[in-house]
Protein backbone atom coordinates (compact mmCIF):
# COMPACT_ATOMS: atom_id res chain seq x y z
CA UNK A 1 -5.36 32.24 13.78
CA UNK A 2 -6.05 29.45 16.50
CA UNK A 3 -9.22 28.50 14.14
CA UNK A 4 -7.25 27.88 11.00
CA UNK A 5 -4.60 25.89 12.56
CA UNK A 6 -7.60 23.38 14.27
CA UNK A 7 -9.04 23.56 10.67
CA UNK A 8 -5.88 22.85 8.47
CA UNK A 9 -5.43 20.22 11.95
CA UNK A 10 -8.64 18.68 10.69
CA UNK A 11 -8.62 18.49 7.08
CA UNK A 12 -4.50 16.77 7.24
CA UNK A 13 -5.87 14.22 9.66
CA UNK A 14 -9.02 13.27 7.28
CA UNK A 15 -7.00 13.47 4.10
CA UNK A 16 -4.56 10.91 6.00
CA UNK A 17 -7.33 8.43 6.86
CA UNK A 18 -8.55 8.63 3.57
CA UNK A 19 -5.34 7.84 2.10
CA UNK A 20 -4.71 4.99 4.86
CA UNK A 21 -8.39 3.41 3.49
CA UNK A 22 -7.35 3.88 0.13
CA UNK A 23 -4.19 1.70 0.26
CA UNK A 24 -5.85 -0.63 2.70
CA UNK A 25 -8.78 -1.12 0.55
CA UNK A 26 -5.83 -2.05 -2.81
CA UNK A 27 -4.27 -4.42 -0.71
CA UNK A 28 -7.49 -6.47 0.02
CA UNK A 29 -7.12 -6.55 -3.85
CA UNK A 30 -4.14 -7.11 -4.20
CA UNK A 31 -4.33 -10.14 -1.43
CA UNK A 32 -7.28 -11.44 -3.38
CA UNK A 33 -5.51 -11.27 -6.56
CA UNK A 34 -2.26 -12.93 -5.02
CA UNK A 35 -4.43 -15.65 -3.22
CA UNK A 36 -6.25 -16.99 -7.00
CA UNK A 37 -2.79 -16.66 -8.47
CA UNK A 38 -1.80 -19.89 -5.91
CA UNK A 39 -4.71 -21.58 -6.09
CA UNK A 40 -5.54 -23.49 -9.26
């Protein structure tokens, strides 16, 4: 029982980082897109 709480422990906390990279890595795009919008 212990084993599948550190496991389900483990797969929440990578699926959470993923998701945190995910958006990060859209708002560098959307940043980028933002920053040629002003500059012209």
């Amino acid at each position: 029982m212990d084993q599948n709480i550190a496991a389900l422990s483990s797969s929440g906390d990578v699926l959470f980082l993923m998701l945190g990279a995910t958006m990060v890595f859209a708002m560098h795009g959307g940043f980028a897109f933002l920053e040629v919008g002003t500059v012209r």
